[in-house]
Protein backbone atom coordinates (compact mmCIF):
# COMPACT_ATOMS: atom_id res chain seq x y z
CA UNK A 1 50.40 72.09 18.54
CA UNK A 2 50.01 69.75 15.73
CA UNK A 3 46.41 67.90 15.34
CA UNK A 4 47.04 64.45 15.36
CA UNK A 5 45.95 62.52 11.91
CA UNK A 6 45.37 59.02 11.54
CA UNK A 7 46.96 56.48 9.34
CA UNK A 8 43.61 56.48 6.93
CA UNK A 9 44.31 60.50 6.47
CA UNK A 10 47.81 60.57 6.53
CA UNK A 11 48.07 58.10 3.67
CA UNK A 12 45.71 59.73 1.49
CA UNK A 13 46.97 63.45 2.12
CA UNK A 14 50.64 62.31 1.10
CA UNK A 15 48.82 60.49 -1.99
CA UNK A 16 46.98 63.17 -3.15
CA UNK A 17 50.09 65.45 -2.86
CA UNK A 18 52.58 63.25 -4.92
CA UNK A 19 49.84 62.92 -7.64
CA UNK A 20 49.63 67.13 -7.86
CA UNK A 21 53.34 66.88 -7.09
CA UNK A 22 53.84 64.86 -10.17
CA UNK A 23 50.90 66.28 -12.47
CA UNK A 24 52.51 69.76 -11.12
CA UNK A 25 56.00 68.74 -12.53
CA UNK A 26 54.88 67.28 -15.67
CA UNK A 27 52.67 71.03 -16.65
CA UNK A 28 56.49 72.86 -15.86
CA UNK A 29 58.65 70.31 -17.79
CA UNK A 30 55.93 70.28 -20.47
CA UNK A 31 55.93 74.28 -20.82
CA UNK A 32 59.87 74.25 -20.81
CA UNK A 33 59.82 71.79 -23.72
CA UNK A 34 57.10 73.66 -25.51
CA UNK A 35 59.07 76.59 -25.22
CA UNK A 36 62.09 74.51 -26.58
CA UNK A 37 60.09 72.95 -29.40
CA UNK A 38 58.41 76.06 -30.74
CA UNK A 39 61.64 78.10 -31.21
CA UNK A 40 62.61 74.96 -33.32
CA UNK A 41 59.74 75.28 -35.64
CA UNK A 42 57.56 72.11 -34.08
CA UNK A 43 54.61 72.05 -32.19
CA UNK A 44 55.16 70.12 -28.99
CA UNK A 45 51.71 68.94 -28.26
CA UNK A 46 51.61 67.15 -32.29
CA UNK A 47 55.00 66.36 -31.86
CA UNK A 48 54.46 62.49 -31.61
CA UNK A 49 52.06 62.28 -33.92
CA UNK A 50 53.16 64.60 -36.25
CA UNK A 51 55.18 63.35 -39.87
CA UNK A 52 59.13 63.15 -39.42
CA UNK A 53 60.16 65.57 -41.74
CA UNK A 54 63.75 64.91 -42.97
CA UNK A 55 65.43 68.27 -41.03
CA UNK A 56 64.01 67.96 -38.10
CA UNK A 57 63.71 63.67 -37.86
CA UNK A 58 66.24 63.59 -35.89
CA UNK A 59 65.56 66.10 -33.22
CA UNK A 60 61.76 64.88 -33.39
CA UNK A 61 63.13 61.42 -32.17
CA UNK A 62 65.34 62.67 -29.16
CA UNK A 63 62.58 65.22 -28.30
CA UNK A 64 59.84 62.69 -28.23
CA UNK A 65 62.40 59.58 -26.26
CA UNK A 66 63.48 62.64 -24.20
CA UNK A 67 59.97 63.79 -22.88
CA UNK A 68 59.06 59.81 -22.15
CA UNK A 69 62.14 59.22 -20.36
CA UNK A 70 61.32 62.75 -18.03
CA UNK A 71 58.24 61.34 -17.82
CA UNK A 72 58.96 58.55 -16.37
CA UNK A 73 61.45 59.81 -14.11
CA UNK A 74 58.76 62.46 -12.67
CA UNK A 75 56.80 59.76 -11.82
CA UNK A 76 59.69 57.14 -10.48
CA UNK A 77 60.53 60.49 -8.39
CA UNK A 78 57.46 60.76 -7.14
CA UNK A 79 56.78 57.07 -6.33
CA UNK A 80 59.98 57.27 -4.19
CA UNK A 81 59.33 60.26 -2.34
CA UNK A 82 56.11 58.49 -1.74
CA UNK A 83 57.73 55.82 -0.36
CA UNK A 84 60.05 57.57 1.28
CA UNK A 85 57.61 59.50 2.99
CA UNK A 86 55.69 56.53 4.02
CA UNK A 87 58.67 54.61 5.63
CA UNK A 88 59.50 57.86 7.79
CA UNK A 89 55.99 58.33 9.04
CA UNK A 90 54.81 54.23 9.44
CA UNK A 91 57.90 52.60 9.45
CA UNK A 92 60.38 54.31 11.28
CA UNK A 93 58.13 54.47 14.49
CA UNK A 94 57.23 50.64 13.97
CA UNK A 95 61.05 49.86 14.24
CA UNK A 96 61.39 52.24 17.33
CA UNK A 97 58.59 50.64 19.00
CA UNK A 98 60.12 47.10 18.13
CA UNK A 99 63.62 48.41 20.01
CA UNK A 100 61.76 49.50 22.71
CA UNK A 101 59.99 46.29 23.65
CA UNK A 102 63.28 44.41 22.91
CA UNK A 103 65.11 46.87 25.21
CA UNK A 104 62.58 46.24 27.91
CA UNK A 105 62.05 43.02 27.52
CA UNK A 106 66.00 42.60 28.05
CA UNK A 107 65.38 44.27 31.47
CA UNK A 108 66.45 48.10 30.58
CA UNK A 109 63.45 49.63 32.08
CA UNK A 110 65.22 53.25 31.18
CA UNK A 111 64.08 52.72 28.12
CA UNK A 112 62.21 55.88 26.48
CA UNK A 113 60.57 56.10 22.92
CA UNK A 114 61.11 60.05 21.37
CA UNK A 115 60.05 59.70 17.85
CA UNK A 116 58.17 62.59 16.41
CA UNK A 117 54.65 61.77 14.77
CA UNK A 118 51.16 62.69 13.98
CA UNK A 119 49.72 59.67 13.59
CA UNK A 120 48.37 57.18 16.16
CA UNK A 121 51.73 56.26 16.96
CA UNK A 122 51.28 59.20 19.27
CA UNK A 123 49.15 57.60 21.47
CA UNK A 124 51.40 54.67 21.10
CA UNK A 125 54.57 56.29 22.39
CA UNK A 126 52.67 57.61 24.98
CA UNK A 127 51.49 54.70 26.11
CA UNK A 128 54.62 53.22 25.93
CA UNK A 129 56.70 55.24 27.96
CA UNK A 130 53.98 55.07 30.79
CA UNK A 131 54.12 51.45 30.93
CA UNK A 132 57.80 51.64 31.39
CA UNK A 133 57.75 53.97 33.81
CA UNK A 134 55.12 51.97 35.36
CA UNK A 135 57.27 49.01 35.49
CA UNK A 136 60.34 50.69 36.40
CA UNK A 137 58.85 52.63 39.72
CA UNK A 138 56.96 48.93 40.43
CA UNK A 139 60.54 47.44 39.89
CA UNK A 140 62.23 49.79 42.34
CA UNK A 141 59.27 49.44 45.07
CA UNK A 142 59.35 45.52 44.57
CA UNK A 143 63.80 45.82 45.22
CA UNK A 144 63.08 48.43 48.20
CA UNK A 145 60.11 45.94 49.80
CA UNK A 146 62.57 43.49 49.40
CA UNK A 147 65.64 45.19 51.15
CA UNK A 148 62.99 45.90 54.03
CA UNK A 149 62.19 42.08 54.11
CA UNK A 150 65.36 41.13 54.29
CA UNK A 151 66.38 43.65 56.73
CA UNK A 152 63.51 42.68 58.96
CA UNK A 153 64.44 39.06 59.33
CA UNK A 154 67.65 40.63 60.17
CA UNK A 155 66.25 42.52 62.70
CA UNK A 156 63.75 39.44 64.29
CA UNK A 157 66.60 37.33 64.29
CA UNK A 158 68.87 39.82 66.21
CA UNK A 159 65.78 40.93 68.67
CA UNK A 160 64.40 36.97 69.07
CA UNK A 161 68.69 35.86 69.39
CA UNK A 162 69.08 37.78 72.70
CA UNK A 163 66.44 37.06 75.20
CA UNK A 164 66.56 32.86 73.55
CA UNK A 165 70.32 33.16 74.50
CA UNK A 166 69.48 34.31 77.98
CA UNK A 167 66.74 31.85 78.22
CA UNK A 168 69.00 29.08 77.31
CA UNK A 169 71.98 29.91 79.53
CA UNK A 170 69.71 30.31 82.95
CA UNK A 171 67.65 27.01 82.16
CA UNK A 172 70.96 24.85 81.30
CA UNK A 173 72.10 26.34 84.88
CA UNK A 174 68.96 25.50 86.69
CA UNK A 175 68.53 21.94 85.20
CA UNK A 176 72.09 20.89 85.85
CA UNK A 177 71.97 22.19 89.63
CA UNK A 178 74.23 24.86 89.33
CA UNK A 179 72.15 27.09 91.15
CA UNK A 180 71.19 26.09 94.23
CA UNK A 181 69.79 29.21 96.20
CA UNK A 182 65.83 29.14 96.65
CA UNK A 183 66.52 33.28 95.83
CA UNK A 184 68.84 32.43 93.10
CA UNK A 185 66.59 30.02 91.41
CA UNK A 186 63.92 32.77 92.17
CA UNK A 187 65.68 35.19 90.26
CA UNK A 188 66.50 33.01 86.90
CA UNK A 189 63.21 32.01 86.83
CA UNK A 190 62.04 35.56 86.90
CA UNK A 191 64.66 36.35 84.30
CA UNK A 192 63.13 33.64 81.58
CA UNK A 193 59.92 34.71 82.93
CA UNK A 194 60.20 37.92 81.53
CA UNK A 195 62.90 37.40 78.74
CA UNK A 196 60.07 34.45 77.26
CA UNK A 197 57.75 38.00 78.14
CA UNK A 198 59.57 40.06 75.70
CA UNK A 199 59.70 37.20 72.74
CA UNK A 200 56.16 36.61 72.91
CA UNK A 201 55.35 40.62 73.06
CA UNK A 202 57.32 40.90 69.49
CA UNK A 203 55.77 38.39 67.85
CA UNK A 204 52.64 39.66 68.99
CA UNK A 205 53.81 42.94 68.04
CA UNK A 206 55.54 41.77 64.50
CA UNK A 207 52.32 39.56 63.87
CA UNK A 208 49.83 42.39 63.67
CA UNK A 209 52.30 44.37 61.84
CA UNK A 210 52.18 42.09 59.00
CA UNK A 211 48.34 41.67 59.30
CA UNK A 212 48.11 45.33 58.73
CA UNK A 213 49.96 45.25 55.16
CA UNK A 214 47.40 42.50 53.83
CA UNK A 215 44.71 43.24 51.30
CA UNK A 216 42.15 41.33 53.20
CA UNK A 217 42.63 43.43 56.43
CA UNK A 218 39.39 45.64 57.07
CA UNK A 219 38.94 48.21 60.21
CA UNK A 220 35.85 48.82 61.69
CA UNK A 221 35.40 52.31 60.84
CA UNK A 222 32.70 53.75 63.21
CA UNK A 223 31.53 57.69 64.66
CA UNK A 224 34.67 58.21 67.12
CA UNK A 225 35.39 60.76 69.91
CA UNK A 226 38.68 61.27 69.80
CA UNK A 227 38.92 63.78 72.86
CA UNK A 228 37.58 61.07 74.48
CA UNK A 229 39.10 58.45 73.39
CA UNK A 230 42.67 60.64 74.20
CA UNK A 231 41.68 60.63 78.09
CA UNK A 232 40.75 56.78 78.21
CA UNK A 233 44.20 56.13 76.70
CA UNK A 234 45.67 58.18 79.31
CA UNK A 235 44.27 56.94 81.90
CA UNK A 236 45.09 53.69 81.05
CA UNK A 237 48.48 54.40 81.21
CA UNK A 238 48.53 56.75 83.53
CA UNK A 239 49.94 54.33 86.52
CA UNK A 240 53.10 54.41 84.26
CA UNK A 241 53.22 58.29 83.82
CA UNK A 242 53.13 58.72 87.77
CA UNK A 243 55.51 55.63 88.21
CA UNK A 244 58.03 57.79 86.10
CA UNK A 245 57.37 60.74 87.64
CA UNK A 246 56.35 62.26 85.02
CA UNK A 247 53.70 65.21 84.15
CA UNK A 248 50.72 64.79 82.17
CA UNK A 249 49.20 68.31 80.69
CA UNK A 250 45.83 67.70 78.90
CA UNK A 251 44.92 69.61 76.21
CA UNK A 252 41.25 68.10 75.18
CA UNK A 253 38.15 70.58 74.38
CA UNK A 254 34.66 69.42 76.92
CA UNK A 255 33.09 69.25 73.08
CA UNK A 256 33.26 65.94 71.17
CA UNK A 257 36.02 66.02 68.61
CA UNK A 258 34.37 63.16 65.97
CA UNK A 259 36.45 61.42 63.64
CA UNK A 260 35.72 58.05 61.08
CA UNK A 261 37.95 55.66 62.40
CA UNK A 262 38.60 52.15 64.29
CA UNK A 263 38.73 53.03 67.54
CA UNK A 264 40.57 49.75 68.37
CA UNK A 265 43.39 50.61 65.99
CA UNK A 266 43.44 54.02 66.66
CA UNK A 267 43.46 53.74 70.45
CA UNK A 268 46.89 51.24 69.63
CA UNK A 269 48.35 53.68 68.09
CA UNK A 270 47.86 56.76 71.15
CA UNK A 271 49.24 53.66 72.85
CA UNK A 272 52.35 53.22 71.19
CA UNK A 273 53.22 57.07 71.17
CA UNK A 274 52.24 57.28 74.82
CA UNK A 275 54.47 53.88 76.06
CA UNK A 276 56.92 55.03 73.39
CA UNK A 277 57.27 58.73 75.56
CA UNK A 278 57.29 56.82 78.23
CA UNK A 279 60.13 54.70 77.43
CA UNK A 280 62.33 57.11 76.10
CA UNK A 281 61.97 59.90 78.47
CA UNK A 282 64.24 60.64 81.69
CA UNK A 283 61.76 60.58 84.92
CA UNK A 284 60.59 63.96 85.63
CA UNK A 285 60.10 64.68 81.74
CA UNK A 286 56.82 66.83 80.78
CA UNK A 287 54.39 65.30 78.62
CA UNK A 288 51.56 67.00 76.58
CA UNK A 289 48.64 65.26 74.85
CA UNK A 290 45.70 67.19 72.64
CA UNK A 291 43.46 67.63 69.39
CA UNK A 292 42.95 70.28 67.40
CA UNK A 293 40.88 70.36 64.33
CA UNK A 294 42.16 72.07 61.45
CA UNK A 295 41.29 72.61 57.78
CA UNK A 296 40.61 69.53 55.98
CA UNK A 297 41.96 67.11 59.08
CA UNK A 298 41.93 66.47 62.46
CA UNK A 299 45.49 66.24 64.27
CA UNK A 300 46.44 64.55 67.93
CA UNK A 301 49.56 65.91 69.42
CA UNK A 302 51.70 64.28 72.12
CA UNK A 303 54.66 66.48 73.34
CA UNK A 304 57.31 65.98 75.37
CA UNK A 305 60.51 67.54 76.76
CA UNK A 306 63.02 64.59 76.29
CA UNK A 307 66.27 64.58 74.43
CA UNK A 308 65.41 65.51 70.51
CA UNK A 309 65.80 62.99 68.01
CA UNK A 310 68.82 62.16 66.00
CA UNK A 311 68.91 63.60 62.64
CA UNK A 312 70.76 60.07 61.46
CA UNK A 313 67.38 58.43 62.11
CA UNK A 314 64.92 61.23 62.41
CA UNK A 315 63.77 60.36 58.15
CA UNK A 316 63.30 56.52 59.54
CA UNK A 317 62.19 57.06 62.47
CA UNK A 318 58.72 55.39 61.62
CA UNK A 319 60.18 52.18 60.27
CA UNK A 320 60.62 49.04 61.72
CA UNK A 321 63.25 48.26 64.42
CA UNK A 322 63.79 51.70 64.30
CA UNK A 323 64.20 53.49 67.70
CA UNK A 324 64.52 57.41 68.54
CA UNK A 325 68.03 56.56 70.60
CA UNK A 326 70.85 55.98 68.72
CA UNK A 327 71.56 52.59 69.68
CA UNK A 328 68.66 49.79 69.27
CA UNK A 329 70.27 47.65 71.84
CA UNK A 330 69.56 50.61 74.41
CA UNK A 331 65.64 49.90 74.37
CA UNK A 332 63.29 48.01 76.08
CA UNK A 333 61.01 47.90 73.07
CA UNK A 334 60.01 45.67 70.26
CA UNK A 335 60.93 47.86 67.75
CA UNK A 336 57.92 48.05 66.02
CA UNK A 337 55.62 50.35 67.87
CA UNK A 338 56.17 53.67 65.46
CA UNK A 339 56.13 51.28 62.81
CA UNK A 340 52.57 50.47 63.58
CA UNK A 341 51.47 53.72 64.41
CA UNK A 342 52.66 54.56 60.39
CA UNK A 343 50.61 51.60 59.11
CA UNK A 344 47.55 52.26 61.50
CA UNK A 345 47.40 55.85 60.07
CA UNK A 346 47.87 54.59 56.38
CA UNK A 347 44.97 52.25 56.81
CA UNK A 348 42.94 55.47 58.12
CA UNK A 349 44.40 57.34 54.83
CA UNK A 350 46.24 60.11 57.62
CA UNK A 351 49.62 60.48 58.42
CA UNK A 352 52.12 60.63 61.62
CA UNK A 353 55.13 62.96 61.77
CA UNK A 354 57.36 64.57 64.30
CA UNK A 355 57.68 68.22 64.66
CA UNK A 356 59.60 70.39 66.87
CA UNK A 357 57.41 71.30 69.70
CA UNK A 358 57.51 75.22 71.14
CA UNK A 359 58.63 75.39 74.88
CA UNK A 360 58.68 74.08 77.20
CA UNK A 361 58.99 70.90 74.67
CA UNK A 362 61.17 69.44 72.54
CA UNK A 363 59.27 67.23 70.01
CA UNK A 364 55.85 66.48 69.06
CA UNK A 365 54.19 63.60 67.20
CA UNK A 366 50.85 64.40 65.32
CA UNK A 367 48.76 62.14 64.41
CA UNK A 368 46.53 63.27 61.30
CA UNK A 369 43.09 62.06 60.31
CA UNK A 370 41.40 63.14 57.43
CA UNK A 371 38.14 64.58 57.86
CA UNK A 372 35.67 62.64 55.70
């Protein structure tokens, strides 16, 4: 690999070698005419000053305008190799560079400088090509952020459009006396009762969501058990497990299993993968909850035996609106819950996947904390 030379350097090295280039020439050329001169009787070194004698004036004169006009040549030669030399190692990567920025400034963020050089262009290049790339991967994540926006509204608008419509429908009957049943009126009041339930759940839902993608969002990171904080989300929900009929295997050491985190957060997001089994889970299903603590990180499992998850939708599963059944329209849910658990476990720099679980499960969602 080439040491790199600055412009100071690089100047002065091609300098010094065009003047021994040139001086170099001019000691050959003046040998060959020595040579040339001698076997003609003249000595080419007084051959200037010497008298023109009247057999050899002639020759004397086209000797003599000769060697001035080599002369000159050797050192016109050398000047443009010079220059030449100089354009190819200043100029030519000034007029890349200039391309370049016109090329990205016109929006073609593909745009790659591959000049050779030695020089602090180097660094230059370099630096160049990272900024593109820069700008190109920011471009991309600012077009994919967004798609997701977009998509999202899509989404509240569908999710907020369903229960409003239902909400509508059963108030226009009520007000204009179409129902007229005490148990009928019961019932539709219920029904927007729990259809205003499910609006105000996703905006509750899609509100902290947002919250959690904000710079000025801070967790209170604190000491945290999270064997025990695993059996106080359990039994928390645990009505719901034995309303399902469903069964509840703990896998939690007696020994605390400490962790930094926000225990408020964190606890949301055992809450979302437990409601989320829940949910999604014929009555009767098995259901498996534990920590382990591994190299490096601390991982929460929580297993269960329901249908497996769609490949279509398994890579997405952890977006928003994004549910484990095939159809969205099939859920209860907001929608969001996974998506939360993925930004709760950013925030805690951990991650959440979905494995395949051994027997008697299907699928298992880990939760993994860093160990700091």
């Amino acid at each position: 690999m080439k040491n790199r030379r600055s412009f100071k350097s690089l100047i002065m090295r091609s300098f010094i070698g065009c003047i021994l280039g040139i001086a170099l020439s001019l000691l050959l050329l003046e040998f060959l005419f020595s040579l040339f001169t001698w076997k003609n009787g003249m000595n080419f070194s007084e051959l200037a000053s010497s008298p023109l004698e009247e057999g050899t004036k002639k020759l004397q004169i086209i000797l003599s305008a000769s060697w001035i006009l080599i002369t000159a040549a050797v050192y016109a030669a050398g000047i443009i190799l010079f220059g030449r030399g100089m354009n190819k190692k200043l100029l030519v990567p000034v007029r890349k560079m200039e391309q370049g920025f016109k090329a990205v400034t016109a929006g073609r963020l593909d745009t790659t400088l591959d000049f050779e050089t030695e020089t602090e262009f180097k660094d230059m290049r370099d630096g160049f090509n990272l900024m593109v790339q820069k700008l190109k991967e920011s471009e991309e994540k600012r077009m994919t952020m967004e798609n997701e926006r977009m998509q999202l509204f899509s989404y509240i608008a569908h999710d907020l459009k369903t229960p409003i419509t239902t909400i509508s429908g059963y108030a226009q009957a009520l007000s204009s006396g179409l129902v007229e049943e005490p148990d009928k009126q019961q019932e539709y009041h219920l029904a927007i009762k729990a259809k205003a339930g499910q609006m105000n759940q996703l905006i509750d839902q899609l509100h902290f969501y947002s919250k959690l993608g904000t710079p000025q969002y801070r967790m209170k990171v604190e000491k945290v058990d999270l064997a025990e904080l695993l059996r106080v989300s359990c039994a928390v929900i645990f009505g719901e497990i034995e309303n399902k009929q469903m069964t509840l295997e703990l896998q939690l050491p007696d020994t605390p299993v400490y962790c930094m985190a926000d225990s408020l957060e964190t606890n949301r997001a055992i809450s979302n993968l437990l409601t989320n089994a829940i949910r999604h889970n014929p009555a009767g299903s098995l259901l498996s909850v534990g920590v382990t603590e591994e190299p490096g990180c601390i991982e929460i499992h929580i297993a269960d035996n329901g249908p497996a998850i769609p490949e279509a939708i398994a890579g997405n599963l952890f977006e928003p609106f994004v549910s484990g059944s095939d159809s969205r329209s099939a859920s209860s849910g907001t929608g969001l819950g996974l998506a939360i658990v993925k930004k709760v476990m950013e925030q805690h720099s951990g991650e959440v996947f979905v494995l395949a679980a051994p027997s008697p499960y299907t699928k298992r969602f880990v939760l993994r904390f860093p160990k700091l």
